[in-house]
PDB file of N, CA and C in Angstrom:
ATOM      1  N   UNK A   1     -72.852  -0.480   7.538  1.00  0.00           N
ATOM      2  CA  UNK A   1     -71.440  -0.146   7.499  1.00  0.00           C
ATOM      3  C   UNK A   1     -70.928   0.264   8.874  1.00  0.00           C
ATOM      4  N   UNK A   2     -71.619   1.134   9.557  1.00  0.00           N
ATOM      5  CA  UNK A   2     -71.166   1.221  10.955  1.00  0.00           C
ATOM      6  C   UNK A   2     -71.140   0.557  12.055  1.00  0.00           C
ATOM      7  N   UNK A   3     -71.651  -0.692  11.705  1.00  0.00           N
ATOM      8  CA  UNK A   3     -71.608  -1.737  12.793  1.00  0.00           C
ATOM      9  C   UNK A   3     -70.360  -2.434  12.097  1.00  0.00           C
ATOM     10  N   UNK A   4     -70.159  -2.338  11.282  1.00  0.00           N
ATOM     11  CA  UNK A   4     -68.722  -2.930  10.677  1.00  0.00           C
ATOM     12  C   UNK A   4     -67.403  -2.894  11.543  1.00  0.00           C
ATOM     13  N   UNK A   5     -67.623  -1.063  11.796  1.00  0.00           N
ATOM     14  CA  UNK A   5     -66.557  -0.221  12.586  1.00  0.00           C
ATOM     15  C   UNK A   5     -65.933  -0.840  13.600  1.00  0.00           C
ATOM     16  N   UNK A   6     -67.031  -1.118  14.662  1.00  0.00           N
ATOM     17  CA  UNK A   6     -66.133  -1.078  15.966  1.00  0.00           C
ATOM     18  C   UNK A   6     -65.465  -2.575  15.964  1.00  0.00           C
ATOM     19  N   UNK A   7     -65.867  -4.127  15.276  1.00  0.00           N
ATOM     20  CA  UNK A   7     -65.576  -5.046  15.772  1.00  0.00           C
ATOM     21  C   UNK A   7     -64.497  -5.176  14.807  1.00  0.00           C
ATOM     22  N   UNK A   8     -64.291  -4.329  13.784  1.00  0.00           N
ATOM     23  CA  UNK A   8     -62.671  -4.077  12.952  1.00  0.00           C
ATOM     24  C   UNK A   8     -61.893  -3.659  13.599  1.00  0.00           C
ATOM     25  N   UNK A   9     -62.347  -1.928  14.112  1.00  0.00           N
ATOM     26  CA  UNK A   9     -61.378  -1.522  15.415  1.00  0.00           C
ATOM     27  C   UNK A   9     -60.922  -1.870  16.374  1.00  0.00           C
ATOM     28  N   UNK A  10     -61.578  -3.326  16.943  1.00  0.00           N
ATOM     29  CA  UNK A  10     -61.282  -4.035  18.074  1.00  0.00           C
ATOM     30  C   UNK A  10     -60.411  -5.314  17.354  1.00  0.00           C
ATOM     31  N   UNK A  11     -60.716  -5.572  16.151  1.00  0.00           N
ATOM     32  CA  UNK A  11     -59.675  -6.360  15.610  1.00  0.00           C
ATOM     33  C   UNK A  11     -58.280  -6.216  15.360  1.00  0.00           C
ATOM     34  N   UNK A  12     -57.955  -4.955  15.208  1.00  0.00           N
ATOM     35  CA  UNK A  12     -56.867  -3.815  14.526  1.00  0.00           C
ATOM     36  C   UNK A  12     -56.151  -3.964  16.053  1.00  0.00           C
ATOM     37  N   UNK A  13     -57.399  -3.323  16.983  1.00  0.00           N
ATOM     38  CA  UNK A  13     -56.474  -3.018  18.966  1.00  0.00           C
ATOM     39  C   UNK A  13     -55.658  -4.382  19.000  1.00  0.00           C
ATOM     40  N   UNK A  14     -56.681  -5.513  18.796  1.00  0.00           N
ATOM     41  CA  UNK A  14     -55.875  -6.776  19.601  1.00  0.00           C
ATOM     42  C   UNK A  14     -54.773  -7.016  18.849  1.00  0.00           C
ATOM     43  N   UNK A  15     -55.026  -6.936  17.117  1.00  0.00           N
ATOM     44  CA  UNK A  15     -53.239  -7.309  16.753  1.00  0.00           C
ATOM     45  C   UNK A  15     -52.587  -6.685  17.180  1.00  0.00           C
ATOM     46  N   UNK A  16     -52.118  -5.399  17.875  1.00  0.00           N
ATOM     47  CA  UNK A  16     -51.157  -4.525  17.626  1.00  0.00           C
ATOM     48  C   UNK A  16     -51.246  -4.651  19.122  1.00  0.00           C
ATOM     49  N   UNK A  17     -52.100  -5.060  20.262  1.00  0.00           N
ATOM     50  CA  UNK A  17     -51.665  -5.251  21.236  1.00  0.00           C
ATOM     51  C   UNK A  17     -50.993  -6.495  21.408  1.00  0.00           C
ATOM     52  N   UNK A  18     -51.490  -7.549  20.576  1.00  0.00           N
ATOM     53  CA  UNK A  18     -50.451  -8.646  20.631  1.00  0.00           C
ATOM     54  C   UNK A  18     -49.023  -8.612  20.396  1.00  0.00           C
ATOM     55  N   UNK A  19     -48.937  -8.049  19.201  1.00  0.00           N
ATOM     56  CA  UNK A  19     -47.378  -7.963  18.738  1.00  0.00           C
ATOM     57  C   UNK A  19     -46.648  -7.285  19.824  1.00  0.00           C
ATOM     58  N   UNK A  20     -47.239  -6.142  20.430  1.00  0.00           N
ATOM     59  CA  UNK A  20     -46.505  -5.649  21.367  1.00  0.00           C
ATOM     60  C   UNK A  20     -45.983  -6.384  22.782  1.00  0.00           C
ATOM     61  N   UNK A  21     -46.939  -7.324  23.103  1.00  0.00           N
ATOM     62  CA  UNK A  21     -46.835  -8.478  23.551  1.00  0.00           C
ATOM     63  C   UNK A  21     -45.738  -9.144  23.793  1.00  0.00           C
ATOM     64  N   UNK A  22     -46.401 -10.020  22.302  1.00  0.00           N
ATOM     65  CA  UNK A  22     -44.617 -10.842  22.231  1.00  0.00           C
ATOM     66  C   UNK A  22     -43.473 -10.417  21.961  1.00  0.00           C
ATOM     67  N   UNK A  23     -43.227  -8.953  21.977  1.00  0.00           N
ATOM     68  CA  UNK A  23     -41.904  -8.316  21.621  1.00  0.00           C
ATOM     69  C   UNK A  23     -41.591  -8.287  23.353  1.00  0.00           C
ATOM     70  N   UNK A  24     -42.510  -8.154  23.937  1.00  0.00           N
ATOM     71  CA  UNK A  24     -42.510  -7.885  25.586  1.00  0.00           C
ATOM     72  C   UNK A  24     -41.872  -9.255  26.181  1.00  0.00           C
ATOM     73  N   UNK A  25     -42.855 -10.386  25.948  1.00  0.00           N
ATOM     74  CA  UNK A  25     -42.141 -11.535  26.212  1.00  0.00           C
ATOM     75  C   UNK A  25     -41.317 -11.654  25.808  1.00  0.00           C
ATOM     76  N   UNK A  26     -40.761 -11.478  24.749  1.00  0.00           N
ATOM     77  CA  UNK A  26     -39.565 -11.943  23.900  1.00  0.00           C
ATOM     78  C   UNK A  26     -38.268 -11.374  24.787  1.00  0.00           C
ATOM     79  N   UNK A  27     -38.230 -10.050  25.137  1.00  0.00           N
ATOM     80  CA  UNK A  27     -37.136  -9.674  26.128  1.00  0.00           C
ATOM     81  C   UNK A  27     -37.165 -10.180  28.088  1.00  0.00           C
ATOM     82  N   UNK A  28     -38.421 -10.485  28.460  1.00  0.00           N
ATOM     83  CA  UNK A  28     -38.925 -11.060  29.520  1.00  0.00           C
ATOM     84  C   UNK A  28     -38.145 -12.894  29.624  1.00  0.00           C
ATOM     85  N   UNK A  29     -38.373 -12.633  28.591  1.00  0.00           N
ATOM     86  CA  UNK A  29     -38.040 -14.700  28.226  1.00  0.00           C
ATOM     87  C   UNK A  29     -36.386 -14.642  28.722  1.00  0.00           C
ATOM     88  N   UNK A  30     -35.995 -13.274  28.155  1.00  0.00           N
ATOM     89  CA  UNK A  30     -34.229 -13.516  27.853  1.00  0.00           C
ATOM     90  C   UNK A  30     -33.664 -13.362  29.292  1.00  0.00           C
ATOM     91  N   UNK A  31     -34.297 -12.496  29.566  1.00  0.00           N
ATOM     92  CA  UNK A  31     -33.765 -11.923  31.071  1.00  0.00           C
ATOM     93  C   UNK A  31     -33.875 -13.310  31.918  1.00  0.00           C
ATOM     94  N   UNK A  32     -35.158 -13.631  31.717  1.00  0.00           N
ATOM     95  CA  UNK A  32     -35.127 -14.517  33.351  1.00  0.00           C
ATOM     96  C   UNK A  32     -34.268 -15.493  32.797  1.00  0.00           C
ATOM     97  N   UNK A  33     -34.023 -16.015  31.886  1.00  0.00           N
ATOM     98  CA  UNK A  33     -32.523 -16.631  31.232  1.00  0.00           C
ATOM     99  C   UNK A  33     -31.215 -16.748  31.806  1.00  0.00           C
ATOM    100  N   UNK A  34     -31.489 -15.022  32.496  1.00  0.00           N
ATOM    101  CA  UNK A  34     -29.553 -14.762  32.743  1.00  0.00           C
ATOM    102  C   UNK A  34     -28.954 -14.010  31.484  1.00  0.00           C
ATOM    103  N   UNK A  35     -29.618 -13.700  30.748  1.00  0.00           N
ATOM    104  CA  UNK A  35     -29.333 -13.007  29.276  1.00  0.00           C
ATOM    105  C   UNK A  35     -29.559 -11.939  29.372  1.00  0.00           C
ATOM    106  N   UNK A  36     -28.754 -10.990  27.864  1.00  0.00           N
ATOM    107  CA  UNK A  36     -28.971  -9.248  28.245  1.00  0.00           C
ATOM    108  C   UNK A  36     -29.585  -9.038  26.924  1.00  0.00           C
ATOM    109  N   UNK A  37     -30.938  -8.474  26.756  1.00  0.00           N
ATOM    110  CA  UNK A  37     -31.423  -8.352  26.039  1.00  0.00           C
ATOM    111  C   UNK A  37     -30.574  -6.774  25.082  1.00  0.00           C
ATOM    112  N   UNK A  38     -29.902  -7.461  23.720  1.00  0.00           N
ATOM    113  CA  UNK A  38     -29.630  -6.247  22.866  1.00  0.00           C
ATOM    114  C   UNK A  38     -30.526  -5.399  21.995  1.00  0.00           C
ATOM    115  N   UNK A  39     -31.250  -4.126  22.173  1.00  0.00           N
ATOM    116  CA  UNK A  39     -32.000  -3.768  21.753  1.00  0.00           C
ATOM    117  C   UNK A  39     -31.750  -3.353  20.136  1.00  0.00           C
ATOM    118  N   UNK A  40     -30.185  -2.822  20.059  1.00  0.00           N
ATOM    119  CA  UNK A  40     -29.939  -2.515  18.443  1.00  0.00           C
ATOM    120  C   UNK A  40     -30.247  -3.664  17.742  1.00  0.00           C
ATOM    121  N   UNK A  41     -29.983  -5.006  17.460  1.00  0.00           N
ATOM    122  CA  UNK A  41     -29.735  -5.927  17.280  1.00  0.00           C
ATOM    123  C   UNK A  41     -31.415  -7.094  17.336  1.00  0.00           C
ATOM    124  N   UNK A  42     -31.820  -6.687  18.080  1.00  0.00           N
ATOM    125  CA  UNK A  42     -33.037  -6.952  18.625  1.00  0.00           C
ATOM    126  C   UNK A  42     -33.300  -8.873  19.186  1.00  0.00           C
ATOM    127  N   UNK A  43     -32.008  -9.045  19.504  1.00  0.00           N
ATOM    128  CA  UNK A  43     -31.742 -10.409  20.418  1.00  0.00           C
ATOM    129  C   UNK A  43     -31.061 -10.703  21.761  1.00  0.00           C
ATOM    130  N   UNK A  44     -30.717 -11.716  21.887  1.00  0.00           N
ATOM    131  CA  UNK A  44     -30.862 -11.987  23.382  1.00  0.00           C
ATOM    132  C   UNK A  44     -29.047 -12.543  23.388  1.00  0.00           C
ATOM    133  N   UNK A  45     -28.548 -11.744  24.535  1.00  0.00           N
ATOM    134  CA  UNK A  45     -27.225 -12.129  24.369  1.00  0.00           C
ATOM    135  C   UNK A  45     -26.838 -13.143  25.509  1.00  0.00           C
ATOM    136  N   UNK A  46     -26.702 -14.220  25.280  1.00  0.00           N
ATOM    137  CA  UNK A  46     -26.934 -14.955  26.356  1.00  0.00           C
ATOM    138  C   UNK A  46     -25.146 -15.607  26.495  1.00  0.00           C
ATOM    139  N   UNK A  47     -24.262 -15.269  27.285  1.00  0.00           N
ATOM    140  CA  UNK A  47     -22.736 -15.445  27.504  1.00  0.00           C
ATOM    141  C   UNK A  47     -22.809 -16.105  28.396  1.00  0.00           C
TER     142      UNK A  47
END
């Protein structure tokens, strides 16, 4: 069971470092666009 642990816990790190990720790109993407990333809203306002 305890060898179970760590390669779950390292499974758990990488999703949640991913998602954080592409929420990162996701405003990175907009900007170099010329776009203003709206955070309430959580999109890319591109005028």
């Amino acid at each position: 069971m305890k060898r179970a642990v760590v390669p779950l816990s390292l499974f758990v790190l990488g999703c949640i470092t991913g998602w954080q990720a592409n929420d990162w790109l996701s405003i990175d993407d907009c900007l170099d666009a010329g776009g203003a990333w709206n955070y309430e809203r959580e999109l890319c306002d591109l005028e």
